[in-house]
C-alpha atoms as a PDB file:
ATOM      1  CA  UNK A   1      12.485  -9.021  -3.539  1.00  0.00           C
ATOM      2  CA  UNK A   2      15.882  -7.843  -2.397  1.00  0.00           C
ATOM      3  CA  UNK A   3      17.181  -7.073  -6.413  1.00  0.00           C
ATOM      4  CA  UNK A   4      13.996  -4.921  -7.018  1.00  0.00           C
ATOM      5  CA  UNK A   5      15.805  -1.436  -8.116  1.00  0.00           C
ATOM      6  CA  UNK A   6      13.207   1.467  -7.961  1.00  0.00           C
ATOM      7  CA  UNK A   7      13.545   4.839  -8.838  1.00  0.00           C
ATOM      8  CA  UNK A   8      12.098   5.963  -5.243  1.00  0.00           C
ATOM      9  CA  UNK A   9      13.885   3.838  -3.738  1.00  0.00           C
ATOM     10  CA  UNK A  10      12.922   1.987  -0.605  1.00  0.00           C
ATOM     11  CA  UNK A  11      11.444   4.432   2.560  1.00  0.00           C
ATOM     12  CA  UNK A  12      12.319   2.041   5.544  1.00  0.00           C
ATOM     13  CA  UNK A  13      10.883   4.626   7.776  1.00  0.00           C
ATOM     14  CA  UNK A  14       7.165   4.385   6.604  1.00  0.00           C
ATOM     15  CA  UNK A  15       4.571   1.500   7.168  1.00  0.00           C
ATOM     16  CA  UNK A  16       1.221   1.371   4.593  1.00  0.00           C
ATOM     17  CA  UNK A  17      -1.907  -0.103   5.683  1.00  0.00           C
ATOM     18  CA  UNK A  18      -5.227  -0.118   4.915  1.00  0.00           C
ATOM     19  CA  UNK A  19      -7.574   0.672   7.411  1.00  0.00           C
ATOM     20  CA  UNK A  20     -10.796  -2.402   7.184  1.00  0.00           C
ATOM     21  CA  UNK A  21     -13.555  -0.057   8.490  1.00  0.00           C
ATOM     22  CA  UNK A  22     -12.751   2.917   5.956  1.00  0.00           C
ATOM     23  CA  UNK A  23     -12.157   0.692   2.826  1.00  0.00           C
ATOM     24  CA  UNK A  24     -14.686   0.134   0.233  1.00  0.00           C
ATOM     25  CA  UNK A  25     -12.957  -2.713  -1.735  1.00  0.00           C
ATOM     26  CA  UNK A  26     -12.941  -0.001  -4.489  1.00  0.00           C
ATOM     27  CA  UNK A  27      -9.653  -0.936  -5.895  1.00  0.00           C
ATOM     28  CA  UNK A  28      -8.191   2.387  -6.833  1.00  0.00           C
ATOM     29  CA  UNK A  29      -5.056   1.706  -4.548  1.00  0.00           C
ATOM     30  CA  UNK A  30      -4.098  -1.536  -6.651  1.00  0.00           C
ATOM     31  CA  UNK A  31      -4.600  -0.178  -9.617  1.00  0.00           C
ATOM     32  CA  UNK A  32      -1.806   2.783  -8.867  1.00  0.00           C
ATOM     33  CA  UNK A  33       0.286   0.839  -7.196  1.00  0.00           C
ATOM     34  CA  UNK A  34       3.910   0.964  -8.514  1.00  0.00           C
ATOM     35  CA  UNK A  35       5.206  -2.570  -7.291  1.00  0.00           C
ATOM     36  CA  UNK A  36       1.785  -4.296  -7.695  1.00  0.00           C
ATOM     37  CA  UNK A  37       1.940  -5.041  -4.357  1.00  0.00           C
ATOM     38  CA  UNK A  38      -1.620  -4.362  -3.309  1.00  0.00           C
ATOM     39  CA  UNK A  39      -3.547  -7.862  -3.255  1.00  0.00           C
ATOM     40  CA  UNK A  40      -8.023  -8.337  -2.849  1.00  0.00           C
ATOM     41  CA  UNK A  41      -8.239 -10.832  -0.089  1.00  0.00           C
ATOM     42  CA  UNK A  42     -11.378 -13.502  -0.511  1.00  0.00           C
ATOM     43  CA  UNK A  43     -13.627 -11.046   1.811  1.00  0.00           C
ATOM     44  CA  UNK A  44     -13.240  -7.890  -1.088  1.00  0.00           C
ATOM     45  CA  UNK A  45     -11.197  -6.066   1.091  1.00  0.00           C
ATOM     46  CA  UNK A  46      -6.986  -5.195   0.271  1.00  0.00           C
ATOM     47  CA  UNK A  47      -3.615  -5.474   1.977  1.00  0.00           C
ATOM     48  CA  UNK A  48      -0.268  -4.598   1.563  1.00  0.00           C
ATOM     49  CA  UNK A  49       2.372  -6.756   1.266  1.00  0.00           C
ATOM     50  CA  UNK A  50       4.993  -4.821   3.671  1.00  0.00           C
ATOM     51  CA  UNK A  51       8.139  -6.768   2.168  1.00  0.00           C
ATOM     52  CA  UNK A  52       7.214  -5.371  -1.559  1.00  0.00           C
ATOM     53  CA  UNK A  53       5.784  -1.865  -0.475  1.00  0.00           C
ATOM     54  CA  UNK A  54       8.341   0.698  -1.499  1.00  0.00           C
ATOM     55  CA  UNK A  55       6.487   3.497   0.582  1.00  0.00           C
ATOM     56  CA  UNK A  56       5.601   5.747  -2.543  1.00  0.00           C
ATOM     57  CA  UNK A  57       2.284   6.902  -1.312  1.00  0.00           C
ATOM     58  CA  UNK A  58       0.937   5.769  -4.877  1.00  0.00           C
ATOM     59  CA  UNK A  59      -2.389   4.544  -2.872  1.00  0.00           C
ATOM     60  CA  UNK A  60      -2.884   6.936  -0.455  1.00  0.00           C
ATOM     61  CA  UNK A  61      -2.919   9.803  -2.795  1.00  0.00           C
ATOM     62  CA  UNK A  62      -5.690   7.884  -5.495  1.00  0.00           C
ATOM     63  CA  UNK A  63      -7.850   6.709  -2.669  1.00  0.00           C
ATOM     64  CA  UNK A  64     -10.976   8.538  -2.389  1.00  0.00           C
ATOM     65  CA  UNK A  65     -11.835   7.076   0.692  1.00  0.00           C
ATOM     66  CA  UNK A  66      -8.663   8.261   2.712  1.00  0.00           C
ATOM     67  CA  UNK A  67      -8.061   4.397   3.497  1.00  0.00           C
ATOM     68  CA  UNK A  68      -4.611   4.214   3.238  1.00  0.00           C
ATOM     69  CA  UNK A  69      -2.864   5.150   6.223  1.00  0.00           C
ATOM     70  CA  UNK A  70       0.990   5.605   6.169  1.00  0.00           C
ATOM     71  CA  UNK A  71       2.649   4.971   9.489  1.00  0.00           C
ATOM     72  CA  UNK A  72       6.272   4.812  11.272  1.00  0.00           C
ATOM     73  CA  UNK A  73       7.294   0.994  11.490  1.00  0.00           C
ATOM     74  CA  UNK A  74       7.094  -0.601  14.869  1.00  0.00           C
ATOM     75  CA  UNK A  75      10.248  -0.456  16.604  1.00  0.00           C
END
């Protein structure tokens, strides 16, 4: 993943998850995910693969659900 060249480039300070409780397996944040990076596990639910998320914000703004949560990395 390190040769992936993105017009947003990548925003090391941010960290997107998706909160289990508030997600409805809807799969609106996939869908508008830039870097297809957004993956259904077996129990319907999503997750982010951190390595591949650029930070964009793609899924938090087309959630309806406010699942997506965007967060400053652990240090």
């Amino acid at each position: 993943m390190d040769g992936i060249v993105h017009p947003f480039g990548k925003k090391k300070h941010d960290r997107v998850e998706i909160d289990p409780i508030t997600c409805l397996g809807c799969g609106y944040c996939s869908i508008f995910c830039v870097m297809h990076c957004i993956h259904q596990r077996e129990d319907g639910l999503y997750e982010i693969d951190q390595e591949a998320c650029i930070g964009c914000r793609s899924c938090r703004v087309n959630c309806y659900f406010d699942a997506v949560r965007v967060t400053p990395p652990e240090r």
